[in-house]
PDB file of N, CA and C in Angstrom:
ATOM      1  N   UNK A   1      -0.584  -5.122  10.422  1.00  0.00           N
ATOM      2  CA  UNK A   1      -1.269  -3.965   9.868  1.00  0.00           C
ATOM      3  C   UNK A   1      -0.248  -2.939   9.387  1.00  0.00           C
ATOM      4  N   UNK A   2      -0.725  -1.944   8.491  1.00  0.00           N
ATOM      5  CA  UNK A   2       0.123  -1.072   8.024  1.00  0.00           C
ATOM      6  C   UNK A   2       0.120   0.157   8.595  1.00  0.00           C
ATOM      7  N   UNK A   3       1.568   0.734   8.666  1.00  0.00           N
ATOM      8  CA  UNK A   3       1.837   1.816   8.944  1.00  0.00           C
ATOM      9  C   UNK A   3       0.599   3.244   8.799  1.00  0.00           C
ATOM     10  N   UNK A   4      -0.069   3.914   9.756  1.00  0.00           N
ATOM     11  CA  UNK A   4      -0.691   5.004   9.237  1.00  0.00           C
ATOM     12  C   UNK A   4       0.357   5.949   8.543  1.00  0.00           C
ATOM     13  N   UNK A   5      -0.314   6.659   7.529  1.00  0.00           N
ATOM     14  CA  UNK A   5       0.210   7.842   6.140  1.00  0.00           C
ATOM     15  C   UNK A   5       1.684   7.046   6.235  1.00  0.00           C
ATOM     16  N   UNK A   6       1.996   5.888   5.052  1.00  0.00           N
ATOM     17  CA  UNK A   6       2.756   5.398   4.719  1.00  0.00           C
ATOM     18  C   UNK A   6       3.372   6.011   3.144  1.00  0.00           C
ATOM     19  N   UNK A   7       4.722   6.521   3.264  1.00  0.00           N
ATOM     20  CA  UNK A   7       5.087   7.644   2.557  1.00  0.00           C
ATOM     21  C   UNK A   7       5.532   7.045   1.456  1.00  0.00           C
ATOM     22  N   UNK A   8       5.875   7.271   0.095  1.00  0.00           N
ATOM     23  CA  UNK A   8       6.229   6.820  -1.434  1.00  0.00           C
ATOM     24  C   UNK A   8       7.883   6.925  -0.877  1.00  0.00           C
ATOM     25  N   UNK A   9       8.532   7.406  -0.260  1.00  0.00           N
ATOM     26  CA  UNK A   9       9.878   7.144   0.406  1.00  0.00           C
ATOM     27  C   UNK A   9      10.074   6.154   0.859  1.00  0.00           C
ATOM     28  N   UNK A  10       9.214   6.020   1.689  1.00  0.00           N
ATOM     29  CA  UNK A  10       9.453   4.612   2.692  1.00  0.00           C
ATOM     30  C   UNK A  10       9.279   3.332   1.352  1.00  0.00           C
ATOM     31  N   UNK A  11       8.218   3.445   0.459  1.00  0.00           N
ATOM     32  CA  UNK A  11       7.900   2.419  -0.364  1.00  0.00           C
ATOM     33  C   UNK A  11       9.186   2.043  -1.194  1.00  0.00           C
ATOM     34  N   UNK A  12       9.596   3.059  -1.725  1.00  0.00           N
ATOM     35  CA  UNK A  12      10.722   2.855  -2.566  1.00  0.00           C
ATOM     36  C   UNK A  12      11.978   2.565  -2.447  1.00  0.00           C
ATOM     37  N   UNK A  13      12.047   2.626  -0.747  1.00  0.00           N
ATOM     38  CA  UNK A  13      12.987   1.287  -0.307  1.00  0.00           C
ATOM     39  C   UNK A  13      12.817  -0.346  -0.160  1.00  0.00           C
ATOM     40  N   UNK A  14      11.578  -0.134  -0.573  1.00  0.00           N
ATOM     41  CA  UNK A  14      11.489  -1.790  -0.245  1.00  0.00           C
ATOM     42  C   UNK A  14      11.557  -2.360  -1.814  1.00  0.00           C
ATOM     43  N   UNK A  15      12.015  -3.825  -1.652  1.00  0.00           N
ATOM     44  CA  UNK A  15      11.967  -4.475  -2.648  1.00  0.00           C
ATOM     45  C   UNK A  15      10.776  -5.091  -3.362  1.00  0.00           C
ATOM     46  N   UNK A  16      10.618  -5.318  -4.601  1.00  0.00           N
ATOM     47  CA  UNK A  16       9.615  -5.808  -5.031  1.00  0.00           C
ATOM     48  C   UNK A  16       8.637  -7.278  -4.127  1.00  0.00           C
ATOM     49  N   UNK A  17       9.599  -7.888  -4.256  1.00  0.00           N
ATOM     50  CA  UNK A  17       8.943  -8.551  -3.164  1.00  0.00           C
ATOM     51  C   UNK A  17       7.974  -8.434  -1.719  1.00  0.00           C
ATOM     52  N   UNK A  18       8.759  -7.225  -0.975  1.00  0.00           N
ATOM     53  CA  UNK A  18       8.391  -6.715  -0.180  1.00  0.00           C
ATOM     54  C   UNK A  18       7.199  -5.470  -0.483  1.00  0.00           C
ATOM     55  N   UNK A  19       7.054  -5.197  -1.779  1.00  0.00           N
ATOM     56  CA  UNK A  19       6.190  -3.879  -2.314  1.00  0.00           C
ATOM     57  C   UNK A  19       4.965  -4.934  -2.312  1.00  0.00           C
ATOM     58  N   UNK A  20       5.079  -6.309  -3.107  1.00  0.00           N
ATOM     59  CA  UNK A  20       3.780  -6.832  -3.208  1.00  0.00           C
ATOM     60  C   UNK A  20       3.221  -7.160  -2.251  1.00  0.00           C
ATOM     61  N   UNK A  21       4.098  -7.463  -0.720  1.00  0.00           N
ATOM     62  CA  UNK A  21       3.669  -8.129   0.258  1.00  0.00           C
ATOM     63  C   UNK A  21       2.793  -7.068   1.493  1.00  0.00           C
ATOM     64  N   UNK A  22       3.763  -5.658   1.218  1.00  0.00           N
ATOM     65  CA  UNK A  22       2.675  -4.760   1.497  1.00  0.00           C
ATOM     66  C   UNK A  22       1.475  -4.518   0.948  1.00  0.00           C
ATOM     67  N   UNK A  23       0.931  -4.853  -0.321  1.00  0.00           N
ATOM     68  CA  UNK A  23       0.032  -4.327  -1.351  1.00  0.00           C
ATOM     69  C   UNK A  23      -0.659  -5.555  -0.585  1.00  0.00           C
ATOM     70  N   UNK A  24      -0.479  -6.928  -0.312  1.00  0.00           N
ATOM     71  CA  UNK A  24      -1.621  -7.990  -0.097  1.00  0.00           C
ATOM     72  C   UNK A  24      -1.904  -7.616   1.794  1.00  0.00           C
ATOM     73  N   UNK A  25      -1.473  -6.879   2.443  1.00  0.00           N
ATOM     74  CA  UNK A  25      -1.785  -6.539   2.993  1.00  0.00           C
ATOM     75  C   UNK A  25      -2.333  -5.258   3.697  1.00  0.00           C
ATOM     76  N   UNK A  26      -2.577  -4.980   2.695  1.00  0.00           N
ATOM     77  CA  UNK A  26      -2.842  -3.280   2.495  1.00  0.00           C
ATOM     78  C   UNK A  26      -4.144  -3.826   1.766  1.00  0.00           C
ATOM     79  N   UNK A  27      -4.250  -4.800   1.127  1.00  0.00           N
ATOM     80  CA  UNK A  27      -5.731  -4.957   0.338  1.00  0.00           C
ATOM     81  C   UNK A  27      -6.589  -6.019   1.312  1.00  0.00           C
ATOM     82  N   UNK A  28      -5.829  -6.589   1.923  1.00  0.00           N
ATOM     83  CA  UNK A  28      -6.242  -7.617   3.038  1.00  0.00           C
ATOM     84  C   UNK A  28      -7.045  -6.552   4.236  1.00  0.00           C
ATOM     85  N   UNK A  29      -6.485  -5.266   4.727  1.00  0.00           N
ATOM     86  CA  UNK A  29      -7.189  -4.345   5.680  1.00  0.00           C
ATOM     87  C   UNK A  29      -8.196  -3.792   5.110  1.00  0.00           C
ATOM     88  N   UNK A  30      -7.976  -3.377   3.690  1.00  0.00           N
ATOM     89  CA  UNK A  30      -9.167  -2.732   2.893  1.00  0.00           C
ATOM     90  C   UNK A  30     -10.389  -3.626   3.276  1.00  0.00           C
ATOM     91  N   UNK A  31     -10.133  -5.240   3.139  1.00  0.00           N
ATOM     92  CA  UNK A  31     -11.492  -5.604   2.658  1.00  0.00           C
ATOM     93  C   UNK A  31     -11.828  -5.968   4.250  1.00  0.00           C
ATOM     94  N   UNK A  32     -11.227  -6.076   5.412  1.00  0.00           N
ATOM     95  CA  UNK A  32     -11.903  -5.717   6.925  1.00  0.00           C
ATOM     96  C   UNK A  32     -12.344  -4.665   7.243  1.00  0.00           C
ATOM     97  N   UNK A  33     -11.845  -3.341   6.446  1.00  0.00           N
ATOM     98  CA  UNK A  33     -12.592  -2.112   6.845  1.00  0.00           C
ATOM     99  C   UNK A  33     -13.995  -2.228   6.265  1.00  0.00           C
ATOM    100  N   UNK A  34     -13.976  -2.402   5.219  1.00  0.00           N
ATOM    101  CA  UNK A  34     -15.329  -2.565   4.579  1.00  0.00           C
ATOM    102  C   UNK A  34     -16.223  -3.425   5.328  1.00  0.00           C
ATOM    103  N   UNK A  35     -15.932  -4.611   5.451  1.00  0.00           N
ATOM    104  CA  UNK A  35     -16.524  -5.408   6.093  1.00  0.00           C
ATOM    105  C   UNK A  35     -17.094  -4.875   7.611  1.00  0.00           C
ATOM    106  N   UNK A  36     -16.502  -4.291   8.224  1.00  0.00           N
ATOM    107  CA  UNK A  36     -16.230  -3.820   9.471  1.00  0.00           C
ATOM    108  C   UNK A  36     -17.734  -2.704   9.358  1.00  0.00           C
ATOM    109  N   UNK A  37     -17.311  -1.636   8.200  1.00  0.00           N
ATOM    110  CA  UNK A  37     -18.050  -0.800   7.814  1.00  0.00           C
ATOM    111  C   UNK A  37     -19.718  -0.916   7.137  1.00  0.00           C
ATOM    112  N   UNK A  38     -19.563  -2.138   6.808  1.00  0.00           N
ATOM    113  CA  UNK A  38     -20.974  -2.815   6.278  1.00  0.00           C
ATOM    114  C   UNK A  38     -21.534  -3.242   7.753  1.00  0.00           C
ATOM    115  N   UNK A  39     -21.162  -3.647   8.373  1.00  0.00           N
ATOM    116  CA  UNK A  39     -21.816  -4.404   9.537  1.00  0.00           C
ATOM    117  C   UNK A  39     -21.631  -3.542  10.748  1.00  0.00           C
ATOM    118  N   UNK A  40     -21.219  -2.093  10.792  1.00  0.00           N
ATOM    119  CA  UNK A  40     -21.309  -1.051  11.426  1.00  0.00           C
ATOM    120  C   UNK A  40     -20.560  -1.263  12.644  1.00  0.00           C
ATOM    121  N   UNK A  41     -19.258  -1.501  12.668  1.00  0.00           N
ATOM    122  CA  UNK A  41     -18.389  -1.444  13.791  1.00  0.00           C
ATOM    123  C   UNK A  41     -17.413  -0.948  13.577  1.00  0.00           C
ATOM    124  N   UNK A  42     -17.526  -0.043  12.065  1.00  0.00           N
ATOM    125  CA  UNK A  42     -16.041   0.412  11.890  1.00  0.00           C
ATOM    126  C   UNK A  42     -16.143   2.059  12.916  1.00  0.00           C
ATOM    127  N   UNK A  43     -15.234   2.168  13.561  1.00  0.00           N
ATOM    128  CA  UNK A  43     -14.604   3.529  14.610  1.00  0.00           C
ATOM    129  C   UNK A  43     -14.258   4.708  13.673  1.00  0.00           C
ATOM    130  N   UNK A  44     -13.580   4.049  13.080  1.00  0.00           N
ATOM    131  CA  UNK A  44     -12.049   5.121  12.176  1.00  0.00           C
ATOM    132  C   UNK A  44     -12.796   5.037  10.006  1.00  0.00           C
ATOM    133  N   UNK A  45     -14.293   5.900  10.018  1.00  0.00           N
ATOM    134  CA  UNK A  45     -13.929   6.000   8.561  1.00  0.00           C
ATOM    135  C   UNK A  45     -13.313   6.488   7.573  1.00  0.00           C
ATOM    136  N   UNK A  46     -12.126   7.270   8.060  1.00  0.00           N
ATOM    137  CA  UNK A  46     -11.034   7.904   7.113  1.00  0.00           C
ATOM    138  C   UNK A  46      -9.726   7.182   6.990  1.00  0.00           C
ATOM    139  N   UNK A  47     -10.016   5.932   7.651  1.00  0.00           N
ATOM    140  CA  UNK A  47      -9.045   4.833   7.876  1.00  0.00           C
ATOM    141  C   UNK A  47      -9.558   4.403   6.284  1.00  0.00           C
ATOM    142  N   UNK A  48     -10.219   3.919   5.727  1.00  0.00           N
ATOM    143  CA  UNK A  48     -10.818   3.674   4.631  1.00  0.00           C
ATOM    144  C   UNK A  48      -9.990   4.079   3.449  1.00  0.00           C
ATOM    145  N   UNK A  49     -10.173   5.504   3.639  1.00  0.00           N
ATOM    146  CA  UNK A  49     -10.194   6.545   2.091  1.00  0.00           C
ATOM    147  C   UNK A  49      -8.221   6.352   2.019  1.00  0.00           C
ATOM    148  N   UNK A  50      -7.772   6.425   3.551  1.00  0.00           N
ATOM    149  CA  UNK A  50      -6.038   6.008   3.825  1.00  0.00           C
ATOM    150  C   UNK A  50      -5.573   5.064   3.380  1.00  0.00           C
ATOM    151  N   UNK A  51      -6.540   4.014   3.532  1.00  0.00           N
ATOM    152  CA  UNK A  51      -5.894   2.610   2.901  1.00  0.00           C
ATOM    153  C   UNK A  51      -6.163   2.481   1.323  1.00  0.00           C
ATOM    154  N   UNK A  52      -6.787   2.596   1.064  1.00  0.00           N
ATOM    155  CA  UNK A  52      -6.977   3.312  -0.417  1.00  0.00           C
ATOM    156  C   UNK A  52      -5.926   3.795  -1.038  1.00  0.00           C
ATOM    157  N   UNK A  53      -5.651   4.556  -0.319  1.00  0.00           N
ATOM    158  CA  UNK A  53      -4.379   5.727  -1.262  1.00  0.00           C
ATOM    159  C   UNK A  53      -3.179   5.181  -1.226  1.00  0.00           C
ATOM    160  N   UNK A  54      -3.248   3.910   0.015  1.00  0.00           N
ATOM    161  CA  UNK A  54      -1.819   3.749  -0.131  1.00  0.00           C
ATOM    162  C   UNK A  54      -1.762   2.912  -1.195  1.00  0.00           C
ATOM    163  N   UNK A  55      -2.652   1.379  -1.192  1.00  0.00           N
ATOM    164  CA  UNK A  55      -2.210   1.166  -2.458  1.00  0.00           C
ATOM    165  C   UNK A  55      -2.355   1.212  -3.519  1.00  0.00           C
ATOM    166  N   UNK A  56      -2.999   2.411  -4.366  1.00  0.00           N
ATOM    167  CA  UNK A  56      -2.870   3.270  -5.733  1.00  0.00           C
ATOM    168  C   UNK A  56      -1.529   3.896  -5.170  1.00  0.00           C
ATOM    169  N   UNK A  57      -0.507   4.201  -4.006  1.00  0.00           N
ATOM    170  CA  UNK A  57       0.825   4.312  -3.892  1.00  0.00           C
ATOM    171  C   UNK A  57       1.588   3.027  -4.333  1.00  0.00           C
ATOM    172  N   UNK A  58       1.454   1.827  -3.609  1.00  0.00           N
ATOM    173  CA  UNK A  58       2.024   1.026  -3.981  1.00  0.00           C
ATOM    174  C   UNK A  58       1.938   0.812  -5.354  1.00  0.00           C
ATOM    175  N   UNK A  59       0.698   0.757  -6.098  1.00  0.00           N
ATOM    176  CA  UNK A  59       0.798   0.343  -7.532  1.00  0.00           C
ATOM    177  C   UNK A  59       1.331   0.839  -8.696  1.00  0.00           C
ATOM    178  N   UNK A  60       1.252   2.581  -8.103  1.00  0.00           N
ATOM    179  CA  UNK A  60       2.234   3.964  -8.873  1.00  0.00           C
ATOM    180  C   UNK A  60       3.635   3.216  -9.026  1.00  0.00           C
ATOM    181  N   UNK A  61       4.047   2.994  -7.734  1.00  0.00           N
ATOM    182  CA  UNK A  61       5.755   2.595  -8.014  1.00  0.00           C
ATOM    183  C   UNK A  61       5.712   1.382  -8.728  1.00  0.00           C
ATOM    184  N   UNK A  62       5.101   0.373  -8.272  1.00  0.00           N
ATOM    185  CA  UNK A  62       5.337  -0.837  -8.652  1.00  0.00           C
ATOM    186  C   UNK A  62       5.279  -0.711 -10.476  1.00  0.00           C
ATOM    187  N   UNK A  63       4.232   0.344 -11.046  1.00  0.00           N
ATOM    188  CA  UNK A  63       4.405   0.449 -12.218  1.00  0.00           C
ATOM    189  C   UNK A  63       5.496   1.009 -12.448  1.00  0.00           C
ATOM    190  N   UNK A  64       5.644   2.385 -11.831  1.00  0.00           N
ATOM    191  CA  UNK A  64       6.998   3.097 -12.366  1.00  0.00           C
ATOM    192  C   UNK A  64       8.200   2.237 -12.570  1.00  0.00           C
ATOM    193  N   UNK A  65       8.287   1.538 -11.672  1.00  0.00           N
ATOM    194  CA  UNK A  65       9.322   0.095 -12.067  1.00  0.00           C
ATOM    195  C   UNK A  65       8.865  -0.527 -13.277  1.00  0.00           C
ATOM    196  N   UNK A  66       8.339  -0.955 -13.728  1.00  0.00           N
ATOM    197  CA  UNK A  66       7.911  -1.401 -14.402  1.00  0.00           C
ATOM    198  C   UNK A  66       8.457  -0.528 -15.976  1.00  0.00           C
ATOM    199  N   UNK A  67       8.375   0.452 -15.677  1.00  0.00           N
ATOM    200  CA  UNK A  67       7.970   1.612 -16.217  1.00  0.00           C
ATOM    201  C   UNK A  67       9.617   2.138 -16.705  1.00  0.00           C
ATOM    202  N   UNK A  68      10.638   1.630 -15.572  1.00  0.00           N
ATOM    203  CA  UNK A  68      11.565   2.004 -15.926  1.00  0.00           C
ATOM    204  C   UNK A  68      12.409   3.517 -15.208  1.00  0.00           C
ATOM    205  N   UNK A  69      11.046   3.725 -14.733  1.00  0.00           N
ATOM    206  CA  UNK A  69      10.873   5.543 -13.810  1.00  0.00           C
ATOM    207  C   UNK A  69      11.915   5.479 -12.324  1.00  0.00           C
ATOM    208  N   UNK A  70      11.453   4.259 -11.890  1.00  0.00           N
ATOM    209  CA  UNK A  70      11.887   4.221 -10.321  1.00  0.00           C
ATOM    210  C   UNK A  70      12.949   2.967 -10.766  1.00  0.00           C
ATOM    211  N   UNK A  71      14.060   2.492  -9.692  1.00  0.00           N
ATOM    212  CA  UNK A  71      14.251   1.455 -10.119  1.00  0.00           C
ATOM    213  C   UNK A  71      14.332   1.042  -8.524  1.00  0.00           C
ATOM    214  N   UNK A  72      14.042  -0.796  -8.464  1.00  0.00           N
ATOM    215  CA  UNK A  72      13.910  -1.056  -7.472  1.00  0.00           C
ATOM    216  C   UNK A  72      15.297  -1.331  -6.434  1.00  0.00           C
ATOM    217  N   UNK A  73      15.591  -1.061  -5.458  1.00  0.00           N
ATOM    218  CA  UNK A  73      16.996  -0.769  -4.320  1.00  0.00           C
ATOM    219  C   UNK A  73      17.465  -2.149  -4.370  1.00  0.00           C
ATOM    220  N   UNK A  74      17.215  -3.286  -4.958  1.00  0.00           N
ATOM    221  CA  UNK A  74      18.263  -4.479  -5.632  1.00  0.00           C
ATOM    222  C   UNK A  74      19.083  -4.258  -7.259  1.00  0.00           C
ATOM    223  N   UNK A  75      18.053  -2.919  -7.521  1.00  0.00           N
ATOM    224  CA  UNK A  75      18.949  -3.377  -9.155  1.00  0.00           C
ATOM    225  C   UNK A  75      19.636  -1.949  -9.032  1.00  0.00           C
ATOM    226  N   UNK A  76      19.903  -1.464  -7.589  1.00  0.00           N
ATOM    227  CA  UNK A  76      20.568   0.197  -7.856  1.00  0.00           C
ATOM    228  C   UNK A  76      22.431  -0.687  -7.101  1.00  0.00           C
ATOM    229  N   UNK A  77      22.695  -1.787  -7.542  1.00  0.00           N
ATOM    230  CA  UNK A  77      24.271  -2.193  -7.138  1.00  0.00           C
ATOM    231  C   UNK A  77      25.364  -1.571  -8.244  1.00  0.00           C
TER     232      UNK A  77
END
């Protein structure tokens, strides 16, 4: 599981590889909260709106790379 309030600092040390592997698991909790939340056992619903944000975080950088904005901590040698 992911870090609670996982910061655009922390992200932008990791490598692409590692950015997507957070993002499939960051979308992997999304769809248990929901699930969780449909079938009424979710505890924590601001756990929700958190996981959310992080990855529209992850996807910000991953574009900004993309983008040319950020560059990823393998191509800063």
């Amino acid at each position: 599981m992911m870090a609670k309030g996982i910061t655009t600092e922390e992200l932008n040390k990791l490598t692409d590889g590692e950015l997507a592997e957070k993002l499939k698991e960051a979308k992997e909790e999304l769809f248990n909260l929901r699930f969780s939340a449909v079938t009424h056992r979710l505890e924590d619903s601001g756990r929700l709106k958190e996981v959310r944000r992080n990855i529209a975080r992850i996807y910000t950088i991953a574009r900004e790379r993309e983008l040319g904005i950020r560059t990823a901590p393998t191509a800063k040698k």
